[in-house]
C-alpha atoms as a PDB file:
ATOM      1  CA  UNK A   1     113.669 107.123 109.594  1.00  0.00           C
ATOM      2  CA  UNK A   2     114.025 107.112 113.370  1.00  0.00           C
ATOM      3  CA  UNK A   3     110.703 108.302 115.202  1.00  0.00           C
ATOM      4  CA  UNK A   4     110.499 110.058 118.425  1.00  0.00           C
ATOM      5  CA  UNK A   5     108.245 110.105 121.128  1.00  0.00           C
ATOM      6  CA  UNK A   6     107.244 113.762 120.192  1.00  0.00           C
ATOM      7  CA  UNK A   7     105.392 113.070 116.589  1.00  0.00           C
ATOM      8  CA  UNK A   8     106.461 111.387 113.160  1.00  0.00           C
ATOM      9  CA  UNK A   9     109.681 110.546 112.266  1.00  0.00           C
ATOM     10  CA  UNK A  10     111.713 113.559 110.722  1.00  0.00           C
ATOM     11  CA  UNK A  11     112.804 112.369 107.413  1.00  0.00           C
ATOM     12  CA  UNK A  12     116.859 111.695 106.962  1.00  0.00           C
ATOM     13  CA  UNK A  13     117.814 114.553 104.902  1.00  0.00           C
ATOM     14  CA  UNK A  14     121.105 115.850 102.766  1.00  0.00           C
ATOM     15  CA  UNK A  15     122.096 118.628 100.895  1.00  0.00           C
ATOM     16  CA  UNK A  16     123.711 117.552  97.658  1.00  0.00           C
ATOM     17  CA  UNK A  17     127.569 118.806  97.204  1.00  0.00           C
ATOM     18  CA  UNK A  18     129.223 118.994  94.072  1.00  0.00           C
ATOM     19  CA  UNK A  19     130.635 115.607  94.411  1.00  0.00           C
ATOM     20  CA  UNK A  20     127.144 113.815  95.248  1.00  0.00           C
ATOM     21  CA  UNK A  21     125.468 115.623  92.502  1.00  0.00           C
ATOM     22  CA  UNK A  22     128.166 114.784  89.240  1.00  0.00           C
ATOM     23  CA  UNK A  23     127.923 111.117  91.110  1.00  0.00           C
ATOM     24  CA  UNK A  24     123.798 110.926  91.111  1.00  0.00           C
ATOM     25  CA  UNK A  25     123.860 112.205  87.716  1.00  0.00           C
ATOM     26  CA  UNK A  26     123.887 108.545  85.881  1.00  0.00           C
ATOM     27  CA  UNK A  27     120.791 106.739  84.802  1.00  0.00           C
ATOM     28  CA  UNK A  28     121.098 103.613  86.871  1.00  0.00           C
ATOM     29  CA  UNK A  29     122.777 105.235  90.128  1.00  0.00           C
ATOM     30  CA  UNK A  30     119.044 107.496  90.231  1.00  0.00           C
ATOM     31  CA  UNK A  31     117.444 104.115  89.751  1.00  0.00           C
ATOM     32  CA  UNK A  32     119.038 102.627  92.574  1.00  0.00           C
ATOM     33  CA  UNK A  33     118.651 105.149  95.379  1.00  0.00           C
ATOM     34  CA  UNK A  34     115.322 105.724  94.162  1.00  0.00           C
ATOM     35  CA  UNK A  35     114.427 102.256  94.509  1.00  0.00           C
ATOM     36  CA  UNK A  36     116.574 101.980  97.776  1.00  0.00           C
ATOM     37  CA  UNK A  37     114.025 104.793  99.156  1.00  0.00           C
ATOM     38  CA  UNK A  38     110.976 103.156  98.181  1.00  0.00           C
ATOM     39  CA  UNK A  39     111.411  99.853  98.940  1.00  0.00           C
ATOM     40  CA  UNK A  40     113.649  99.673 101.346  1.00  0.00           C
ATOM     41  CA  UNK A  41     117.496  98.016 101.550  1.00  0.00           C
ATOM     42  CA  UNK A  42     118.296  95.312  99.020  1.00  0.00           C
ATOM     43  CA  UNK A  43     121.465  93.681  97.797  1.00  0.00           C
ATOM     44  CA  UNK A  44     122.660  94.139  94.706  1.00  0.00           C
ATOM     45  CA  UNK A  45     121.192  91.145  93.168  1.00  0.00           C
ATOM     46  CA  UNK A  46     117.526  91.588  93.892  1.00  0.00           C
ATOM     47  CA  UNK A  47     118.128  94.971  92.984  1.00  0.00           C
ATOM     48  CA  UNK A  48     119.867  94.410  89.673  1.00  0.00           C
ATOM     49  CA  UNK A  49     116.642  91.483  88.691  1.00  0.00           C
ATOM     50  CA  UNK A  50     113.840  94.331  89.544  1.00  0.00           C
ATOM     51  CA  UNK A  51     115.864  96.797  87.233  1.00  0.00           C
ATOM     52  CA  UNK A  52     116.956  94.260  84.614  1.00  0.00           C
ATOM     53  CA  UNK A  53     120.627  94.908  85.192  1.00  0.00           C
ATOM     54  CA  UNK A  54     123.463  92.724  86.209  1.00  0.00           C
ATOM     55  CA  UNK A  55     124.516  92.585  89.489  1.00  0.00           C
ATOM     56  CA  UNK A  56     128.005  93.357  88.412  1.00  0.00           C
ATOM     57  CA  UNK A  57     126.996  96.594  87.309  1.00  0.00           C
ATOM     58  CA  UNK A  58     124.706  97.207  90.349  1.00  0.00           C
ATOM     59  CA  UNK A  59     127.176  96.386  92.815  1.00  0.00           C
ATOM     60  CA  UNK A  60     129.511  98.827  90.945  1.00  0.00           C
ATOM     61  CA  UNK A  61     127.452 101.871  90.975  1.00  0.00           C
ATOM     62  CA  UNK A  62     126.417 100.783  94.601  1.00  0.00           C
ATOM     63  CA  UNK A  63     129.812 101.676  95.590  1.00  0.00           C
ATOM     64  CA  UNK A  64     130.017 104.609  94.162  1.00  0.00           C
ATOM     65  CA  UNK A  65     126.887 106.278  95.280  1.00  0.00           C
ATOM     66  CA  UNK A  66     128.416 104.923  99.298  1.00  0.00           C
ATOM     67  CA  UNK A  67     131.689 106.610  98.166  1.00  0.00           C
ATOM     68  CA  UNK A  68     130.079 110.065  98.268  1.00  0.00           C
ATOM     69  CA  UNK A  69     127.910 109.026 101.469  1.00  0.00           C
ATOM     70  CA  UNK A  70     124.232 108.284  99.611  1.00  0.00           C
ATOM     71  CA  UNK A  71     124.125 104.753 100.408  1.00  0.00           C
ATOM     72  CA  UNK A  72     125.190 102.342 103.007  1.00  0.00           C
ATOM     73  CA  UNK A  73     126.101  99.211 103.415  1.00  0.00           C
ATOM     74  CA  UNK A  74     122.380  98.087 105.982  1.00  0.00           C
ATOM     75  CA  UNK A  75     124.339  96.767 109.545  1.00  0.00           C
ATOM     76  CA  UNK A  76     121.263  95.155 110.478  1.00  0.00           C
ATOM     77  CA  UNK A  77     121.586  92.089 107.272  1.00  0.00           C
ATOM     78  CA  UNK A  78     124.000  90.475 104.993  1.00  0.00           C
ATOM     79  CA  UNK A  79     126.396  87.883 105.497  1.00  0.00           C
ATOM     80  CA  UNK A  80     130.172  87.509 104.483  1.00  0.00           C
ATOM     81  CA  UNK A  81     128.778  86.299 101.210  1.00  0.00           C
ATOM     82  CA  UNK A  82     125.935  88.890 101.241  1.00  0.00           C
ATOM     83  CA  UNK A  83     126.089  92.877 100.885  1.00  0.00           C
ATOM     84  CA  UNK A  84     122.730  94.772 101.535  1.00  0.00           C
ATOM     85  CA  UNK A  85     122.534  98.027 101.050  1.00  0.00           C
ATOM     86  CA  UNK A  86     120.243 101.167 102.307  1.00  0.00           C
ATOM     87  CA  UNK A  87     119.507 104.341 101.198  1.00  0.00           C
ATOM     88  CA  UNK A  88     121.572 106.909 103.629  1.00  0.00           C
ATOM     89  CA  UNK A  89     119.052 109.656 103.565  1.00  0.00           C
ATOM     90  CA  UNK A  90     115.360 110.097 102.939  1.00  0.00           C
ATOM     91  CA  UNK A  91     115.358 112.516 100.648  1.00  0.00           C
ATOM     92  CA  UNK A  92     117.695 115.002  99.079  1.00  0.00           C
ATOM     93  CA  UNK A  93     117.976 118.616  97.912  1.00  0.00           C
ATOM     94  CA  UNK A  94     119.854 121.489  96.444  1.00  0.00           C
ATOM     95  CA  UNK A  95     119.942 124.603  95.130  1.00  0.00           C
ATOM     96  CA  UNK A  96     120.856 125.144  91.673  1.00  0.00           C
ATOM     97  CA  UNK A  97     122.698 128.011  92.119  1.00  0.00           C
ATOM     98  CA  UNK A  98     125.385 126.411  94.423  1.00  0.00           C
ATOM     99  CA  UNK A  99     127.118 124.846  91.346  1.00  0.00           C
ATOM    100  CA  UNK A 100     127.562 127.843  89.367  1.00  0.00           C
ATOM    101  CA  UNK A 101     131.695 128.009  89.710  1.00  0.00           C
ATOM    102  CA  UNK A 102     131.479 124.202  88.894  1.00  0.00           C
ATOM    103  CA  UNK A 103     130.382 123.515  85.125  1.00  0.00           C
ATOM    104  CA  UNK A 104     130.442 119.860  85.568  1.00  0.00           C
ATOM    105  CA  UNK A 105     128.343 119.860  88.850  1.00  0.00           C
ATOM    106  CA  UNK A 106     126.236 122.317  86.643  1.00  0.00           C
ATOM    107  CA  UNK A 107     126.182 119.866  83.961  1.00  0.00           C
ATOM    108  CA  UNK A 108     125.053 116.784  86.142  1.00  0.00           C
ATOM    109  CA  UNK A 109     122.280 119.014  87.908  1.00  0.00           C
ATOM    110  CA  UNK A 110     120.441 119.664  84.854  1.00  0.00           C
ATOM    111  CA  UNK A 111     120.979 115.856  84.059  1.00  0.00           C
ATOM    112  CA  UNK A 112     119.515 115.095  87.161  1.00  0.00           C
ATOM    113  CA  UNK A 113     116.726 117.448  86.329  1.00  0.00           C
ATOM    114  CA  UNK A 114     115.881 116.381  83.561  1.00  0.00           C
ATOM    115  CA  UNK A 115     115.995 112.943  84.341  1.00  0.00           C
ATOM    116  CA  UNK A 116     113.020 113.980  86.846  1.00  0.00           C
ATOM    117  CA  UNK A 117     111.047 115.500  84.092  1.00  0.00           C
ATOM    118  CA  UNK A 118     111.788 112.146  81.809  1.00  0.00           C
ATOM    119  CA  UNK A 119     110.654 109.891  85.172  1.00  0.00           C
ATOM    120  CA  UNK A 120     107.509 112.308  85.459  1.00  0.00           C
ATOM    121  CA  UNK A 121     106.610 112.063  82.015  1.00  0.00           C
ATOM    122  CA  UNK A 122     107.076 108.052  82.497  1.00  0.00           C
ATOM    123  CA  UNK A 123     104.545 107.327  85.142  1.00  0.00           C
ATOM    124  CA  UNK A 124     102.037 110.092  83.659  1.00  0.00           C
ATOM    125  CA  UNK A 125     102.005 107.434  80.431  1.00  0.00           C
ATOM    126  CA  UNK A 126     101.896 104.466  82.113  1.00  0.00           C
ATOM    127  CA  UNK A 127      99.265 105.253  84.253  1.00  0.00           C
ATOM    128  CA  UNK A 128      97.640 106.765  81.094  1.00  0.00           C
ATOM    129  CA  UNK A 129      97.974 102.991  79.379  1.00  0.00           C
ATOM    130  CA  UNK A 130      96.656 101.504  81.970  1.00  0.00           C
ATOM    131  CA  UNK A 131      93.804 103.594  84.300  1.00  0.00           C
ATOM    132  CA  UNK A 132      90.676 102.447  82.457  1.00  0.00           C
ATOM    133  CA  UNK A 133      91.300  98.712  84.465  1.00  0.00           C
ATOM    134  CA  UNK A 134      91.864 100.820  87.909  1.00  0.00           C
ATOM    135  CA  UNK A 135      88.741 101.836  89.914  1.00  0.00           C
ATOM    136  CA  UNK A 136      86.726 104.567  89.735  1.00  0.00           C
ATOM    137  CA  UNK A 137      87.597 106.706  92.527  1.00  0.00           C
ATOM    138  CA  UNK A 138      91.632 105.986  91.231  1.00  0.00           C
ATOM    139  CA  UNK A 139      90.468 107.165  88.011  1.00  0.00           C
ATOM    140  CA  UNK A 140      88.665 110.277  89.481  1.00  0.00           C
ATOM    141  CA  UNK A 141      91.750 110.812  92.407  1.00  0.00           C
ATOM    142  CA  UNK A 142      94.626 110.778  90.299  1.00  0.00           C
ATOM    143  CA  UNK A 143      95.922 113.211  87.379  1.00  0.00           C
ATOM    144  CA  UNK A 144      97.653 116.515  86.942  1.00  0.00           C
ATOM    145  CA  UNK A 145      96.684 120.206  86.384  1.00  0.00           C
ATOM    146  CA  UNK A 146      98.255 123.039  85.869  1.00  0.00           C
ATOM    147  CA  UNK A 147      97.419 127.473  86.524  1.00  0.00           C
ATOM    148  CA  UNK A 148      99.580 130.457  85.053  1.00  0.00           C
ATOM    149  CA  UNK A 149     100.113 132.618  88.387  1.00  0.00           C
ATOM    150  CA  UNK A 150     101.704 136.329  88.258  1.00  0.00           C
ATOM    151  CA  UNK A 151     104.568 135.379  90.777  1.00  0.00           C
ATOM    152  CA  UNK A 152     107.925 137.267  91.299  1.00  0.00           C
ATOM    153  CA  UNK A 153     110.920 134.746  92.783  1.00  0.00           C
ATOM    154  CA  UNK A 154     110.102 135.711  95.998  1.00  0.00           C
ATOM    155  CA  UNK A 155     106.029 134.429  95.787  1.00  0.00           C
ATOM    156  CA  UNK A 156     107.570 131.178  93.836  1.00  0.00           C
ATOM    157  CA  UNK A 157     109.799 130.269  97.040  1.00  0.00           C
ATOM    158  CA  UNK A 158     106.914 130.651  99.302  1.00  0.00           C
ATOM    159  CA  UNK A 159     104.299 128.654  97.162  1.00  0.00           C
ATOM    160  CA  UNK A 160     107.073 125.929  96.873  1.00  0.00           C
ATOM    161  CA  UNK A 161     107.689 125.945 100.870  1.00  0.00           C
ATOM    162  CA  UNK A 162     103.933 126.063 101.226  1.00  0.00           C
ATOM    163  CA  UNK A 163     103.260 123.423  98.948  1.00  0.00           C
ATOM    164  CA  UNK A 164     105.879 121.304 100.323  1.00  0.00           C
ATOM    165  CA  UNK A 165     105.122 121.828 103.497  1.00  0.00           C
ATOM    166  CA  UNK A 166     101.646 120.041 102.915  1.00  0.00           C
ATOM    167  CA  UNK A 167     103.105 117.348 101.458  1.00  0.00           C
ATOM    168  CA  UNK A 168     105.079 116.851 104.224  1.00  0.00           C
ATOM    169  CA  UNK A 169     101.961 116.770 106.070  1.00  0.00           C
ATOM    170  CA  UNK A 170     100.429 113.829 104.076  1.00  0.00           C
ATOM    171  CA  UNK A 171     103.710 112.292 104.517  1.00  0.00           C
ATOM    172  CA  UNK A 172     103.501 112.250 108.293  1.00  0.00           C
ATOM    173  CA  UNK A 173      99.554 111.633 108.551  1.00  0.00           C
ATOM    174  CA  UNK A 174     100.301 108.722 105.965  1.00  0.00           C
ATOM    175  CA  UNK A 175      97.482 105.755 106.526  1.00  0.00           C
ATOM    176  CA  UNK A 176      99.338 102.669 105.454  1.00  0.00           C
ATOM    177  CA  UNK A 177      96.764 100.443 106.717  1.00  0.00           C
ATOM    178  CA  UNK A 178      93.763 101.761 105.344  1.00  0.00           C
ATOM    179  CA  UNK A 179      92.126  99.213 102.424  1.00  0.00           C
ATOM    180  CA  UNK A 180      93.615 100.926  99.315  1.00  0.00           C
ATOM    181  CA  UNK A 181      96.603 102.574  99.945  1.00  0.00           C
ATOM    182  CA  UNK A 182      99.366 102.747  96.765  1.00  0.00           C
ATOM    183  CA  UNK A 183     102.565 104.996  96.841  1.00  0.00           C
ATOM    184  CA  UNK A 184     101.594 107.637  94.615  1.00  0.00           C
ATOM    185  CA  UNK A 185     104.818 109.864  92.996  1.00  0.00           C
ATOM    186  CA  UNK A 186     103.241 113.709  93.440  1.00  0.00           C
ATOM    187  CA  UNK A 187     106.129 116.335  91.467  1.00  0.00           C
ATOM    188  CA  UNK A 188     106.125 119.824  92.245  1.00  0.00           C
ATOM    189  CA  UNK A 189     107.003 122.188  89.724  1.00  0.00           C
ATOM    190  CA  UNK A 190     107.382 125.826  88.981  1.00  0.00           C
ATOM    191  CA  UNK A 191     108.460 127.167  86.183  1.00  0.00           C
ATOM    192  CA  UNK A 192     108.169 130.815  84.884  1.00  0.00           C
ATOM    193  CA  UNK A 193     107.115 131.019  81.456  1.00  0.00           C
ATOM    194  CA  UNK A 194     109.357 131.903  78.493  1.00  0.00           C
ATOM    195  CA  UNK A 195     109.406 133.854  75.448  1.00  0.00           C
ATOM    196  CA  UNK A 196     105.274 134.370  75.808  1.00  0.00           C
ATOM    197  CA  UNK A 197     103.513 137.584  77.230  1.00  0.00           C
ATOM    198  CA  UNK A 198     100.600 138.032  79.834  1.00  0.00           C
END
């Protein structure tokens, strides 16, 4: 992210096509540019040893997520012997509804979906198997709830923009230095409830 003199960086965004979307949709390509956000560029070796790959297979789905323009190869590092690559984009988006003439963009957006839902359900357990050795105010801090609202599409949008909009906020106000900062994964979901009645 690039910041300017008039507040906190605005973060790199793009709106998934077609093509990004069927290429994102692949277990170990979502690992990557995940972990190319998060941590910052890599090459393809460190990256395959923290996601007990090969770098054979890293390096090959490397290239294909730069061949649709969501990672690059970093300027800044690497050698003739030594690629590193960065994520090209902070964070991406799309609507669902922009795929609906293209089944297999369809198809790889409700991979990617639920490959979100999987990743949520993850870190919910492993923080589950292992929060009575955190501290107290971790234990008390984190979790998840949920509320049944009466919301038409319309309402949904704008609790979604609202709600994002505060992460955003905690994003931008974020106090790296202070004692006991972690990167925490927050999900936002909304989903209207099926084949039940108020």
């Amino acid at each position: 992210m690039t910041s300017g003199s008039d507040g906190p960086a605005e973060p790199r965004r793009v709106h998934l096509d077609s093509r990004q979307v069927r290429t994102l949709a692949h277990p170990l390509r979502m690992r990557l540019l995940g972990s190319l956000r998060i941590d910052g560029p890599a090459t393809a070796t460190a990256l395959a040893e923290k996601l007990g790959t090969n770098s054979g297979a890293t390096s090959y789905h490397l290239r294909q997520l730069a061949e649709v323009g969501l990672v690059t190869e970093d300027p800044g590092r690497g050698s003739s012997r030594q690629r590193w690559w960065q994520a090209a984009h902070d964070m991406s988006d799309f609507e669902p509804t922009d795929f609906d003439d293209d089944p297999d963009a369809r198809a790889a957006v409700q991979w990617i979906q639920g490959d979100q839902v999987r990743l949520m359900a993850d870190l919910a357990e492993r923080w589950m198997a292992v929060e009575h050795h955190q501290s107290r105010a971790w234990r008390d801090a984190a979790g998840m709830s949920d509320l049944v609202l009466p919301l038409d599409p319309d309402r949904l949008r704008a609790l979604s923009d609202d709600l994002w909009a505060v992460l955003m906020r905690y994003r931008d106000e974020a106090a790296t230095d202070a004692p006991d900062v972690k990167p925490v994964h927050v999900f936002l979901a909304g989903f209207p409830r099926l084949d039940e009645r108020w």
